[in-house]
C-alpha atoms as a PDB file:
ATOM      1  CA  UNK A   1      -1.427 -54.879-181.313  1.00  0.00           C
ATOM      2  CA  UNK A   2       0.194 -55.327-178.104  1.00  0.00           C
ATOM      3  CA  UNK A   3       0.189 -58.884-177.144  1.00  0.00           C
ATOM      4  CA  UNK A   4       3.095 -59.119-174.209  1.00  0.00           C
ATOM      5  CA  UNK A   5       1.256 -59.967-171.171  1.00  0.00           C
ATOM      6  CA  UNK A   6       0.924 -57.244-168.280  1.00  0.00           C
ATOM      7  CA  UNK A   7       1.976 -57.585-164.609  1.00  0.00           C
ATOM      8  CA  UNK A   8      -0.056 -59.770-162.419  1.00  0.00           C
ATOM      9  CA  UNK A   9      -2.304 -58.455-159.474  1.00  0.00           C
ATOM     10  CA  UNK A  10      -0.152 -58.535-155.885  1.00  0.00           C
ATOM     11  CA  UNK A  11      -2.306 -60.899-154.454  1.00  0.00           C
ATOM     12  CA  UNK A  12      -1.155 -60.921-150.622  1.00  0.00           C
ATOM     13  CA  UNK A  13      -3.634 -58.024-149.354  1.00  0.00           C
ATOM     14  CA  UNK A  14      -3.491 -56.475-145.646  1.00  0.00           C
ATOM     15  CA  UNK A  15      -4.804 -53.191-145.319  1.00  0.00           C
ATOM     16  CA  UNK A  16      -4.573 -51.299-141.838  1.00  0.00           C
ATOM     17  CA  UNK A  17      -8.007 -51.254-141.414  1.00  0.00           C
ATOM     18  CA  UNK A  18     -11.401 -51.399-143.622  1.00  0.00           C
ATOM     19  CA  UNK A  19     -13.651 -49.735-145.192  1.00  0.00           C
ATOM     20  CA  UNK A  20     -16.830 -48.663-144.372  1.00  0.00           C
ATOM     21  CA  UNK A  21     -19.847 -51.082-144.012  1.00  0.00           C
ATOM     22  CA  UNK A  22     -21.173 -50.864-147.372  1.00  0.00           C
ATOM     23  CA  UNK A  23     -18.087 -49.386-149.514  1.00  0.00           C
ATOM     24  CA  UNK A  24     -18.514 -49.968-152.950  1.00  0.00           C
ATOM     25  CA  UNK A  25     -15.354 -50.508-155.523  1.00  0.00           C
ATOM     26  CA  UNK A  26     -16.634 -48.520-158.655  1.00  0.00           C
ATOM     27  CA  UNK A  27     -14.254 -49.528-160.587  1.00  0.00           C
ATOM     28  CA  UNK A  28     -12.813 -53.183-161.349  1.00  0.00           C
ATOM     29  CA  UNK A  29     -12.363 -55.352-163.508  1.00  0.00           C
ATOM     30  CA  UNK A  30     -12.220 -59.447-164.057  1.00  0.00           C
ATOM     31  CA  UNK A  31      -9.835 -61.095-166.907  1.00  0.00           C
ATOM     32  CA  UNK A  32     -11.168 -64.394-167.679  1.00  0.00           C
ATOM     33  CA  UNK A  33      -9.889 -67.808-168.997  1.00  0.00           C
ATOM     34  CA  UNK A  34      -9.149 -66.299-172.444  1.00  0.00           C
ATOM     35  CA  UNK A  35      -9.882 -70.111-174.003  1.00  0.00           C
ATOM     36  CA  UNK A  36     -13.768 -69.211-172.837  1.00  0.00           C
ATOM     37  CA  UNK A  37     -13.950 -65.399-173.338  1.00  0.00           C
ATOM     38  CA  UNK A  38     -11.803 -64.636-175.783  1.00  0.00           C
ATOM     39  CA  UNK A  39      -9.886 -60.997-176.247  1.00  0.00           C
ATOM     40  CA  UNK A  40     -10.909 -59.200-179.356  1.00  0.00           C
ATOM     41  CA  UNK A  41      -8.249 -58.577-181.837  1.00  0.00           C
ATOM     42  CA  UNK A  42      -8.248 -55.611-182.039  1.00  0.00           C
ATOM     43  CA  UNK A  43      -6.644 -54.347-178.419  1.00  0.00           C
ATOM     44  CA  UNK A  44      -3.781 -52.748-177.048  1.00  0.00           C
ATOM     45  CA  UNK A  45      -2.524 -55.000-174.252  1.00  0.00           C
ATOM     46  CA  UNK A  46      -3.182 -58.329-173.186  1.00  0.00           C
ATOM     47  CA  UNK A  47      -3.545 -58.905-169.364  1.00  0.00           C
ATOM     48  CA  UNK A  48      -2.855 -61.722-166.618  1.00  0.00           C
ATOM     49  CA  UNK A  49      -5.523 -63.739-166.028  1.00  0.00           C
ATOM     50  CA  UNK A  50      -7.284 -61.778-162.694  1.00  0.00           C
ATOM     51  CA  UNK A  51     -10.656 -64.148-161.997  1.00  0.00           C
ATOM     52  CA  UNK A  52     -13.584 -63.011-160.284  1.00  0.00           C
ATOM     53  CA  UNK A  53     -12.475 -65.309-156.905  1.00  0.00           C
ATOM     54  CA  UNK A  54      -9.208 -63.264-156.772  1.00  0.00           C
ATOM     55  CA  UNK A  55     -10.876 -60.236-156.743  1.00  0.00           C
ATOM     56  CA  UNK A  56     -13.641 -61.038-154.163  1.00  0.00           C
ATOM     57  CA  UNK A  57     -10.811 -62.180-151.885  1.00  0.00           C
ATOM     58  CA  UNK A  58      -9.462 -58.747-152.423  1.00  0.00           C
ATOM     59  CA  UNK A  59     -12.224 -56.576-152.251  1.00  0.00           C
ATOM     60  CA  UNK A  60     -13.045 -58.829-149.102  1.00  0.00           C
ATOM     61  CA  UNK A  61     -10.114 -58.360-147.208  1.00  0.00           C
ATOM     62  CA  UNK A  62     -10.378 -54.681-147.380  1.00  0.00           C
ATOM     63  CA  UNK A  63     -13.621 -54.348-146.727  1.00  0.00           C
ATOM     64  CA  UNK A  64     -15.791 -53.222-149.578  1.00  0.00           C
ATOM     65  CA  UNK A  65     -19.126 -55.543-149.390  1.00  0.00           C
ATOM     66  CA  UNK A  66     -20.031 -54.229-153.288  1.00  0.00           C
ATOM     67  CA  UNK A  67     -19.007 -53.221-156.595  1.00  0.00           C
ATOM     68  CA  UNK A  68     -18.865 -52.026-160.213  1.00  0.00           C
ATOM     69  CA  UNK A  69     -17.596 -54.151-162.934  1.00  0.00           C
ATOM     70  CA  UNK A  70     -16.131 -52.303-165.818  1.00  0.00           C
ATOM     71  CA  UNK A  71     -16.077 -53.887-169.101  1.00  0.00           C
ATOM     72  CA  UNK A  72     -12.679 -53.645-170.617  1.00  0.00           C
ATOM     73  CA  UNK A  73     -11.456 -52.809-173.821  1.00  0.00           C
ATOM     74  CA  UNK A  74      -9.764 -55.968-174.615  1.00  0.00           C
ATOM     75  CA  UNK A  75     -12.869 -57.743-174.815  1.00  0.00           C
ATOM     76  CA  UNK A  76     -14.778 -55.179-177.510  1.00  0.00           C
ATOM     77  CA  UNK A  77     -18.069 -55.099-177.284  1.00  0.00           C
ATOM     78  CA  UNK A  78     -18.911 -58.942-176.163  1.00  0.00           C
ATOM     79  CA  UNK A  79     -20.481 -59.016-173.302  1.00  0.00           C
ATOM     80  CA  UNK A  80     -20.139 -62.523-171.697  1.00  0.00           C
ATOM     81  CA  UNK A  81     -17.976 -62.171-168.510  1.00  0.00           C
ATOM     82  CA  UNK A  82     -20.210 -59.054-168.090  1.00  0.00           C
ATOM     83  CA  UNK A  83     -23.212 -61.027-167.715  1.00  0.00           C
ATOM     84  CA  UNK A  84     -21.427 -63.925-166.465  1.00  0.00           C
ATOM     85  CA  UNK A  85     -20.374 -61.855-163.983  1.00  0.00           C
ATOM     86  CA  UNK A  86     -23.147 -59.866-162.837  1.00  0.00           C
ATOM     87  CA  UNK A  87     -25.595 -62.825-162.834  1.00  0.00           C
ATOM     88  CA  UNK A  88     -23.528 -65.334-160.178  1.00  0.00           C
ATOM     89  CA  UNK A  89     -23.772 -62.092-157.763  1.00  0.00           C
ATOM     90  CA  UNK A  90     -26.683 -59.713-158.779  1.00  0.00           C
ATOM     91  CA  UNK A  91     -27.214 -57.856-155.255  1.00  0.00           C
ATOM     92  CA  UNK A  92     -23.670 -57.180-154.827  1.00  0.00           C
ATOM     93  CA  UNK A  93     -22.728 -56.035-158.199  1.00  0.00           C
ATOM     94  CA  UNK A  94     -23.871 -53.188-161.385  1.00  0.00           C
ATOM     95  CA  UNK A  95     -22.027 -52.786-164.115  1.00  0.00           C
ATOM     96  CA  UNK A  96     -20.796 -50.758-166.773  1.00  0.00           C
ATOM     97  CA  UNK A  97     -20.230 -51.680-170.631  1.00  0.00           C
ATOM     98  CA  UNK A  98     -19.151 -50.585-173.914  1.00  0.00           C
ATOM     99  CA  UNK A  99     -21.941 -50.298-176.283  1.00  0.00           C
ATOM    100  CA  UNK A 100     -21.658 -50.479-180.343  1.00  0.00           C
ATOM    101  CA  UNK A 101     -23.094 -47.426-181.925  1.00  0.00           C
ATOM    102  CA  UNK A 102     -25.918 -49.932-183.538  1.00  0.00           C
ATOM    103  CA  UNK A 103     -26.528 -51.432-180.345  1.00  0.00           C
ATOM    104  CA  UNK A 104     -30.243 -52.394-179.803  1.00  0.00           C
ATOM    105  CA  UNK A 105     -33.013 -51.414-177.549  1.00  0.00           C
ATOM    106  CA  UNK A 106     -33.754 -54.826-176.452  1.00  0.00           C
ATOM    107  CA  UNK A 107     -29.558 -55.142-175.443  1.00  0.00           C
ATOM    108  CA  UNK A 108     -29.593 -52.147-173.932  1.00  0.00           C
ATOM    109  CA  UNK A 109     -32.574 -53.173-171.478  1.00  0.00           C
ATOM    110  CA  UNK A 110     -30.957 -56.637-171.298  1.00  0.00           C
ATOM    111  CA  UNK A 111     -28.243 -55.244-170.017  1.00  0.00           C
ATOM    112  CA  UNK A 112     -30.029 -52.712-167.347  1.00  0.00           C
ATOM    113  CA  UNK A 113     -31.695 -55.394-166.257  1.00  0.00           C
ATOM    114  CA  UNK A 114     -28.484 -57.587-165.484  1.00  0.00           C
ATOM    115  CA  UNK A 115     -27.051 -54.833-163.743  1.00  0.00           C
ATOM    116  CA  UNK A 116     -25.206 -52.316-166.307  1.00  0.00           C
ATOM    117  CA  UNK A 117     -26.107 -48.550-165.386  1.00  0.00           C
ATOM    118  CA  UNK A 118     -23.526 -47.185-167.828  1.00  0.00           C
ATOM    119  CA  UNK A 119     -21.469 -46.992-170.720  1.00  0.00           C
ATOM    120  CA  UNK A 120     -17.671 -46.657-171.343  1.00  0.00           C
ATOM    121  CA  UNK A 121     -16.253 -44.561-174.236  1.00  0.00           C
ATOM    122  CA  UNK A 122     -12.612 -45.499-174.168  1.00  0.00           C
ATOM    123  CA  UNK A 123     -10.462 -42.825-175.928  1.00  0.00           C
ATOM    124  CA  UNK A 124      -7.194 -44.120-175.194  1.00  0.00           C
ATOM    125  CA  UNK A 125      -7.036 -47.537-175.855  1.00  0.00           C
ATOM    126  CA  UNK A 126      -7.781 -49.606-178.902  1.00  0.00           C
ATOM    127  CA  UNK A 127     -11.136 -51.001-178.763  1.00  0.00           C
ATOM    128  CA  UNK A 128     -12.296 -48.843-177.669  1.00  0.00           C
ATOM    129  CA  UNK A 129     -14.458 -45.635-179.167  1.00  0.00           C
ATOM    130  CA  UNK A 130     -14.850 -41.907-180.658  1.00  0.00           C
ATOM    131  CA  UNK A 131     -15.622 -39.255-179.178  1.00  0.00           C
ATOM    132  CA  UNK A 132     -18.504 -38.601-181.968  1.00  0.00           C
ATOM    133  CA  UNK A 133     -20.155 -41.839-180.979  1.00  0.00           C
ATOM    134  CA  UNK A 134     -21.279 -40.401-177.084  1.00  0.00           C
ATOM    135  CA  UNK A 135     -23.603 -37.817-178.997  1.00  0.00           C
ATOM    136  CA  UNK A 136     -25.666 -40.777-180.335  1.00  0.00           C
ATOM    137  CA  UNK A 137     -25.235 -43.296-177.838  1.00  0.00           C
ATOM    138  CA  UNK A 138     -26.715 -40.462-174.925  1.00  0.00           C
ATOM    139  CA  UNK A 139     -29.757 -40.660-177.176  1.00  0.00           C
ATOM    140  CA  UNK A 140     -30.304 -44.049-176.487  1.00  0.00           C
ATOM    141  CA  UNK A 141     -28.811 -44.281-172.979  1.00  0.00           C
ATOM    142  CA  UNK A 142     -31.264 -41.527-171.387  1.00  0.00           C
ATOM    143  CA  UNK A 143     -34.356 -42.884-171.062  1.00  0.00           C
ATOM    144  CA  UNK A 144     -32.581 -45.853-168.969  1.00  0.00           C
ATOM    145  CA  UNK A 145     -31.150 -43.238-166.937  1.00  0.00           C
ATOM    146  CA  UNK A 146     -27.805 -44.571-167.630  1.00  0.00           C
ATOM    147  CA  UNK A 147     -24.617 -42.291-167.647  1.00  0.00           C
ATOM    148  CA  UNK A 148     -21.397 -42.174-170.007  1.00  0.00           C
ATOM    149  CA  UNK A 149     -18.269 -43.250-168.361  1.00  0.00           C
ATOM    150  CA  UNK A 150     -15.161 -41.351-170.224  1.00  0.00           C
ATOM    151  CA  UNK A 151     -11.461 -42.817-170.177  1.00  0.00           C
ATOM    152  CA  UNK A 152     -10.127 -40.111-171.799  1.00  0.00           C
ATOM    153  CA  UNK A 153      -6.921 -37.422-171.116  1.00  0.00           C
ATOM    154  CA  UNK A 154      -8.713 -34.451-170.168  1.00  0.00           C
ATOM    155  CA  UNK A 155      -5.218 -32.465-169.902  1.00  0.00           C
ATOM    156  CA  UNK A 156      -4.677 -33.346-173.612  1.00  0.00           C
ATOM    157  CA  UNK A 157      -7.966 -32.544-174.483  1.00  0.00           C
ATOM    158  CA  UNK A 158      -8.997 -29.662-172.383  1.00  0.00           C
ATOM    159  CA  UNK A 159     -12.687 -29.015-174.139  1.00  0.00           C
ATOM    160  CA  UNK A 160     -14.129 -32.403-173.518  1.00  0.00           C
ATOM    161  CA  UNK A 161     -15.597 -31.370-170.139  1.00  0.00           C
ATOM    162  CA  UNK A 162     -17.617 -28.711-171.681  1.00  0.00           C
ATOM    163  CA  UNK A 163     -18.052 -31.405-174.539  1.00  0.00           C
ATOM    164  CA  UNK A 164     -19.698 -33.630-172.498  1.00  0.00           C
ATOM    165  CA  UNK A 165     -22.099 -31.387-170.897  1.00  0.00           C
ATOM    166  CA  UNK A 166     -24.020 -30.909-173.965  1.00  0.00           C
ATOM    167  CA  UNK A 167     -24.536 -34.688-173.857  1.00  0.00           C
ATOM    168  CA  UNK A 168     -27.840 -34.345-171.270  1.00  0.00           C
ATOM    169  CA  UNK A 169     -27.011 -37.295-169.640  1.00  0.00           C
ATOM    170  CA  UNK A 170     -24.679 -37.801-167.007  1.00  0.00           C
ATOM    171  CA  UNK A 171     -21.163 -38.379-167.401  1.00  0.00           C
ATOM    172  CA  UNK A 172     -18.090 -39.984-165.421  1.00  0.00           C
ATOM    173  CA  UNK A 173     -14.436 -39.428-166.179  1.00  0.00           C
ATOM    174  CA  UNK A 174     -12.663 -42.204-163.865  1.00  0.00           C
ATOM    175  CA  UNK A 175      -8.696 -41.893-162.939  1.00  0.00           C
ATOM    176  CA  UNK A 176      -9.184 -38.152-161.942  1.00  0.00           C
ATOM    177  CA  UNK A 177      -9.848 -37.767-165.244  1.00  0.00           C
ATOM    178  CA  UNK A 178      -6.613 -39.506-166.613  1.00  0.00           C
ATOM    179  CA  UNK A 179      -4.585 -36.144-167.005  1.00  0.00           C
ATOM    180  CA  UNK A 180      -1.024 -36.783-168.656  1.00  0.00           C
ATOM    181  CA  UNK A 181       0.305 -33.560-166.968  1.00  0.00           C
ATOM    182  CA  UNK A 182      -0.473 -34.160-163.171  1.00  0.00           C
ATOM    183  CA  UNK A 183      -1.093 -30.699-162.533  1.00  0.00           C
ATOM    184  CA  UNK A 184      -3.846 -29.310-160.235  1.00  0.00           C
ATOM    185  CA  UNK A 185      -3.814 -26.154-162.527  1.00  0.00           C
ATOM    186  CA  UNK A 186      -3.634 -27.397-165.552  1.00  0.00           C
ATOM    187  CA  UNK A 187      -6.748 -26.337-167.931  1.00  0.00           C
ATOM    188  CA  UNK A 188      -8.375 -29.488-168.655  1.00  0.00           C
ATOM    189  CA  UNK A 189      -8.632 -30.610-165.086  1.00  0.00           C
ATOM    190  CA  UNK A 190      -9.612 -27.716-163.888  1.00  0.00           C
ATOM    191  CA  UNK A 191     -12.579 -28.116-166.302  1.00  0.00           C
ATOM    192  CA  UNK A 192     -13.525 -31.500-165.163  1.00  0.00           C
ATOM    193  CA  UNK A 193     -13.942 -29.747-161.946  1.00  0.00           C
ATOM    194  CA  UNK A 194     -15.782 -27.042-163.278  1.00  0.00           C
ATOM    195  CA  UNK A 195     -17.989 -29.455-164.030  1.00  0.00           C
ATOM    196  CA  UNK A 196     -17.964 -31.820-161.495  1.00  0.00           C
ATOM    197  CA  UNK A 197     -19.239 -28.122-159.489  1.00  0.00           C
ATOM    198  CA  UNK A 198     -22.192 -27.719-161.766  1.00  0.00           C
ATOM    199  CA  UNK A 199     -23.543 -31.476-160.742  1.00  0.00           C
ATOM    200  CA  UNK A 200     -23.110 -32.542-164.423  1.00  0.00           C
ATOM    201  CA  UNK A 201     -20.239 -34.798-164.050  1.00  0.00           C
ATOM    202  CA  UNK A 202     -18.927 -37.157-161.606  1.00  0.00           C
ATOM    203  CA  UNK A 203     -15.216 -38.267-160.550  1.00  0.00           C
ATOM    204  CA  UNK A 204     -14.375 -41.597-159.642  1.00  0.00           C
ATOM    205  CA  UNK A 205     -10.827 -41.354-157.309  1.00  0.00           C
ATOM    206  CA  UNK A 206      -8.945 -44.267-158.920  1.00  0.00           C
ATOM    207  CA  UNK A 207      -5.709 -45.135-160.693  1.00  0.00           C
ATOM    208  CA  UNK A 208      -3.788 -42.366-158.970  1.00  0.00           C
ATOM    209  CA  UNK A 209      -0.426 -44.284-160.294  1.00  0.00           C
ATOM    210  CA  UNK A 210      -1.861 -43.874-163.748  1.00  0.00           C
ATOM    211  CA  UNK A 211      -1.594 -39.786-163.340  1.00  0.00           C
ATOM    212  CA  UNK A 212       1.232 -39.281-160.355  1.00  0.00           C
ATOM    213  CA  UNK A 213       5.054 -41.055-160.043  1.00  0.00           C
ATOM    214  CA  UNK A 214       4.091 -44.351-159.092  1.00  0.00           C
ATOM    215  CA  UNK A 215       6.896 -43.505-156.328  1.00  0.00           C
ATOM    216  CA  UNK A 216       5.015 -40.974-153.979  1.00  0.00           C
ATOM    217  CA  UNK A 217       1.488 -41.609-155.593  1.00  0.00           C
ATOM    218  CA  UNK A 218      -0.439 -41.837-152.489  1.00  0.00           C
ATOM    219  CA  UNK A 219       0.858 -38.649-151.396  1.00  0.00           C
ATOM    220  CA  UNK A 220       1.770 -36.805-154.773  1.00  0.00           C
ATOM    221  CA  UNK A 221      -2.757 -37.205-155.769  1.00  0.00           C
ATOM    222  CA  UNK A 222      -3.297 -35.721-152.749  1.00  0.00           C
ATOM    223  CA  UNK A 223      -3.901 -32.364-154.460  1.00  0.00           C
ATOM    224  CA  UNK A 224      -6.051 -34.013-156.945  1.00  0.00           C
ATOM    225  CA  UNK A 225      -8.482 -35.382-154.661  1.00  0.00           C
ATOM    226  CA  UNK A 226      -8.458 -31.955-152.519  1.00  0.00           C
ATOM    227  CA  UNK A 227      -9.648 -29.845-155.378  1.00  0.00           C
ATOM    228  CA  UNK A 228     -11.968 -32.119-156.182  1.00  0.00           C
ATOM    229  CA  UNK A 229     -13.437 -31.888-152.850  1.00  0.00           C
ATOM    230  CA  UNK A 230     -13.652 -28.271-153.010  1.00  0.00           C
ATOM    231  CA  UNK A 231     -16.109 -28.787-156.301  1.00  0.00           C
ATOM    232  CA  UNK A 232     -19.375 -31.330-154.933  1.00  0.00           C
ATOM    233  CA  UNK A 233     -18.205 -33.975-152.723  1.00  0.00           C
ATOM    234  CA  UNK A 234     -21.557 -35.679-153.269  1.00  0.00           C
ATOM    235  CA  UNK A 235     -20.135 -36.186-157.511  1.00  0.00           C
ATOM    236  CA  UNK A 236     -17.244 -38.211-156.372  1.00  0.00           C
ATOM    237  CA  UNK A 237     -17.384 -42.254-156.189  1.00  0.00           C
ATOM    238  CA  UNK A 238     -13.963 -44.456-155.155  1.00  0.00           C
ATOM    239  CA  UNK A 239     -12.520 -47.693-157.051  1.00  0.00           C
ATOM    240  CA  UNK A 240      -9.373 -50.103-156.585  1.00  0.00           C
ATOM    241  CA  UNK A 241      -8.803 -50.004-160.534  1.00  0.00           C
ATOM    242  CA  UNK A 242      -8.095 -53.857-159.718  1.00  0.00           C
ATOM    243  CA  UNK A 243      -6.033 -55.860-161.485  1.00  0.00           C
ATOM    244  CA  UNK A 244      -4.052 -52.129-162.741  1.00  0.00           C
ATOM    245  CA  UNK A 245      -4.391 -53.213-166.222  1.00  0.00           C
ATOM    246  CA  UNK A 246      -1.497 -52.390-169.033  1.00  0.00           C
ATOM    247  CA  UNK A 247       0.563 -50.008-165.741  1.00  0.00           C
ATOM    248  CA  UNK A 248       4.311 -50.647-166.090  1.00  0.00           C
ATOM    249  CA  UNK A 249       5.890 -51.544-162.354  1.00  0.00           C
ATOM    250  CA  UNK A 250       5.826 -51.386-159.738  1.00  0.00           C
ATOM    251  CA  UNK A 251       2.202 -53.203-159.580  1.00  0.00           C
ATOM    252  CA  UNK A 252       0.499 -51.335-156.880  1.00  0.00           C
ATOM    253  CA  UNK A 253      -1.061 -53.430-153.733  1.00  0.00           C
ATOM    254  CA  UNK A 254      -4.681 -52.699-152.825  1.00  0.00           C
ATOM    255  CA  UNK A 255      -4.006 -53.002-149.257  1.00  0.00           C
ATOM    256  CA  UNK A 256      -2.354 -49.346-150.108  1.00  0.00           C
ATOM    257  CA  UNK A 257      -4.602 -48.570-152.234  1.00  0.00           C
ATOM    258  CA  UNK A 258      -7.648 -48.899-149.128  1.00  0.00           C
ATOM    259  CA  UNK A 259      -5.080 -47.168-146.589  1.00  0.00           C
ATOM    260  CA  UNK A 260      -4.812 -44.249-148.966  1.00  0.00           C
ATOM    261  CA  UNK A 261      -8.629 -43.483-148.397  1.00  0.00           C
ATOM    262  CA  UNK A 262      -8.238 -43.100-145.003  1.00  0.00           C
ATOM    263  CA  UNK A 263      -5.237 -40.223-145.549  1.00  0.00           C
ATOM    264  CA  UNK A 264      -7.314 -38.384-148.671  1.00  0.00           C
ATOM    265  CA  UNK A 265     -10.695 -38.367-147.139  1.00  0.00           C
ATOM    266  CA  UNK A 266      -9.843 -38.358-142.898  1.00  0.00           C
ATOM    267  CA  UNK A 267     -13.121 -37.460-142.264  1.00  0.00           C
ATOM    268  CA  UNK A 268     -15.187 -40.459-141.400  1.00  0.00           C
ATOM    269  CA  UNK A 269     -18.597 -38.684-142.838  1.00  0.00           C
ATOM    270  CA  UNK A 270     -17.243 -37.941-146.129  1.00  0.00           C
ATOM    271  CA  UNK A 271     -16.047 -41.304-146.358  1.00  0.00           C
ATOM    272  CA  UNK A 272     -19.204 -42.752-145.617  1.00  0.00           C
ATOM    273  CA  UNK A 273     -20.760 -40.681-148.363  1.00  0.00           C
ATOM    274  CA  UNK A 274     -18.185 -41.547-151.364  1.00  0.00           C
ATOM    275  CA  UNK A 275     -17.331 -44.940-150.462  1.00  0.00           C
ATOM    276  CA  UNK A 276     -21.260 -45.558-149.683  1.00  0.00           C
ATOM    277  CA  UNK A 277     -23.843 -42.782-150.272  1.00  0.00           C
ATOM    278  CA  UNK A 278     -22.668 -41.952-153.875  1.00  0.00           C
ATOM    279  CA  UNK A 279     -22.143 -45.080-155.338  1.00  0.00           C
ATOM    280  CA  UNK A 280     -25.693 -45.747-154.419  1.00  0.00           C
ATOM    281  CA  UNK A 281     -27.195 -42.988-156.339  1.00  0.00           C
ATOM    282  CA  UNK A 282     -24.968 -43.198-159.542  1.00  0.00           C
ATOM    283  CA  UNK A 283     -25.312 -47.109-159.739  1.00  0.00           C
ATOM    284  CA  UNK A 284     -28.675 -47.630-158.203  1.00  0.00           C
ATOM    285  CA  UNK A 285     -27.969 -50.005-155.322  1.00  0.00           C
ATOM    286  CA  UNK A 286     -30.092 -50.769-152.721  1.00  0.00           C
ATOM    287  CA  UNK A 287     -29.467 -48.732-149.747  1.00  0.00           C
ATOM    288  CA  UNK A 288     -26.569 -50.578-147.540  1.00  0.00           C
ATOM    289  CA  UNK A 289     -28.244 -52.701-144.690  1.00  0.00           C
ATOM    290  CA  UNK A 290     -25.541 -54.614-142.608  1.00  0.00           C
ATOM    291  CA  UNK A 291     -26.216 -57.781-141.140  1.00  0.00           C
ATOM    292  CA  UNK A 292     -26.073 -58.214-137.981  1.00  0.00           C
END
């Protein structure tokens, strides 16, 4: 078990300009006081302590008015900053967990109705699951309309795409997908497209410094995100990846991270419909109204 600490969030935030009224940030999560929600011990990394005020200043500052807490694999399969979490802010929020194979119905709809719309499989990390256990779980998950979110390497295993679409719910891959060989080309994402084409799977644009040289990455995913707009623009969904969990340095600063939306998606309609119009749909928010 990896038990070193991992670099802390750059908290000074200034972004050129913001995001659309009603951007959501599909992807985030919150590390706790570990003295009241403990990390499991089974895990790979330990992180910084990133609160829940930290990251509302951050996702404030750049704009985004909602988002999608992602259960990490450091805390297994409890629960409590999840609920925590989603109760203290239940219009802005949804959710997505990690569910035990022997989960129950009554958790499961516990869960839907604080918020979750998902479930994470977690292939990489330690605590997280198998691949076998998404064939059962979808079982369970479809009739609450929920989705299977996949951290997985889809360069190092190329067939999971077509995998996955056997499932008959629908599934996510976030980080582009997570491909160790950051090639447009290369089989397995070209897959993930594939699907992402059919309307079967969805992309979230996030942790580009997890797949490009954390040196150019802003520029170097930009061929990433283009062929994934060539599949279904309307199967793509945007996320800070905030606090960059277990990333060696340089830690990335979100005001970069919003700026680089504005370079891979230029066109003010399409952002409107990632940042916005898609999150919407896949996590079953309210349509945006902006107070005026």
């Amino acid at each position: 078990m990896q038990t070193d600490s991992y670099l802390p969030f750059d908290p000074k935030v200034a972004p050129l300009q913001k995001l659309p009224a009603g951007s959501v940030d599909c992807h985030f999560h919150v590390f706790e006081d570990a003295a009241k929600y403990p990390y499991t011990a089974n895990r790979s990394y330990t992180p910084s302590l990133a609160p829940w005020a930290a990251f509302e200043a951050m996702n404030q500052a750049i704009g985004a008015d909602r988002a999608v807490l992602v259960h990490p694999s450091v805390y297994g399969h409890d629960h409590a900053t999840l609920y925590d979490t989603l109760r203290a802010h239940p219009d802005r929020l949804r959710a997505v967990g990690v569910l035990p194979l022997d989960v129950s119905d009554q958790e499961i709809e516990k869960l839907h109705l604080a918020g979750t719309r998902g479930t994470r499989l977690n292939i990489l990390f330690a605590g997280g699951g198998q691949l076998s256990d998404a064939e059962s779980l979808a079982k369970r998950l479809k009739p609450f309309g929920w989705h299977i979110q996949f951290l997985v390497d889809v360069a190092a295993q190329p067939e999971i795409p077509a995998w996955a679409a056997k499932l008959g719910v629908p599934v996510v891959f976030d980080h582009f997908g997570h491909p160790s060989r950051p090639d447009v080309n290369d089989a397995g994402f070209k897959n993930m497209c594939a699907l992402v084409k059919e309307g079967i799977a969805w992309v979230k644009l996030s942790g580009a410094y997890r797949v490009v040289s954390p040196a150019a990455k802003w520029a170097a995913i930009q061929g990433f995100v283009d062929a994934l707009l060539a599949t279904r623009t309307d199967r793509l969904v945007w996320g800070t990846d905030w606090p960059h969990p277990n990333i060696p340095a340089p830690m990335p600063n979100d005001g970069d991270i919003a700026d680089a939306v504005f370079k891979w998606l230029p066109d003010a309609a399409l952002r409107q419909q990632i940042l916005v119009s898609n999150p919407e749909v896949l996590y079953d928010f309210a349509p945006f109204i902006k107070n005026v």
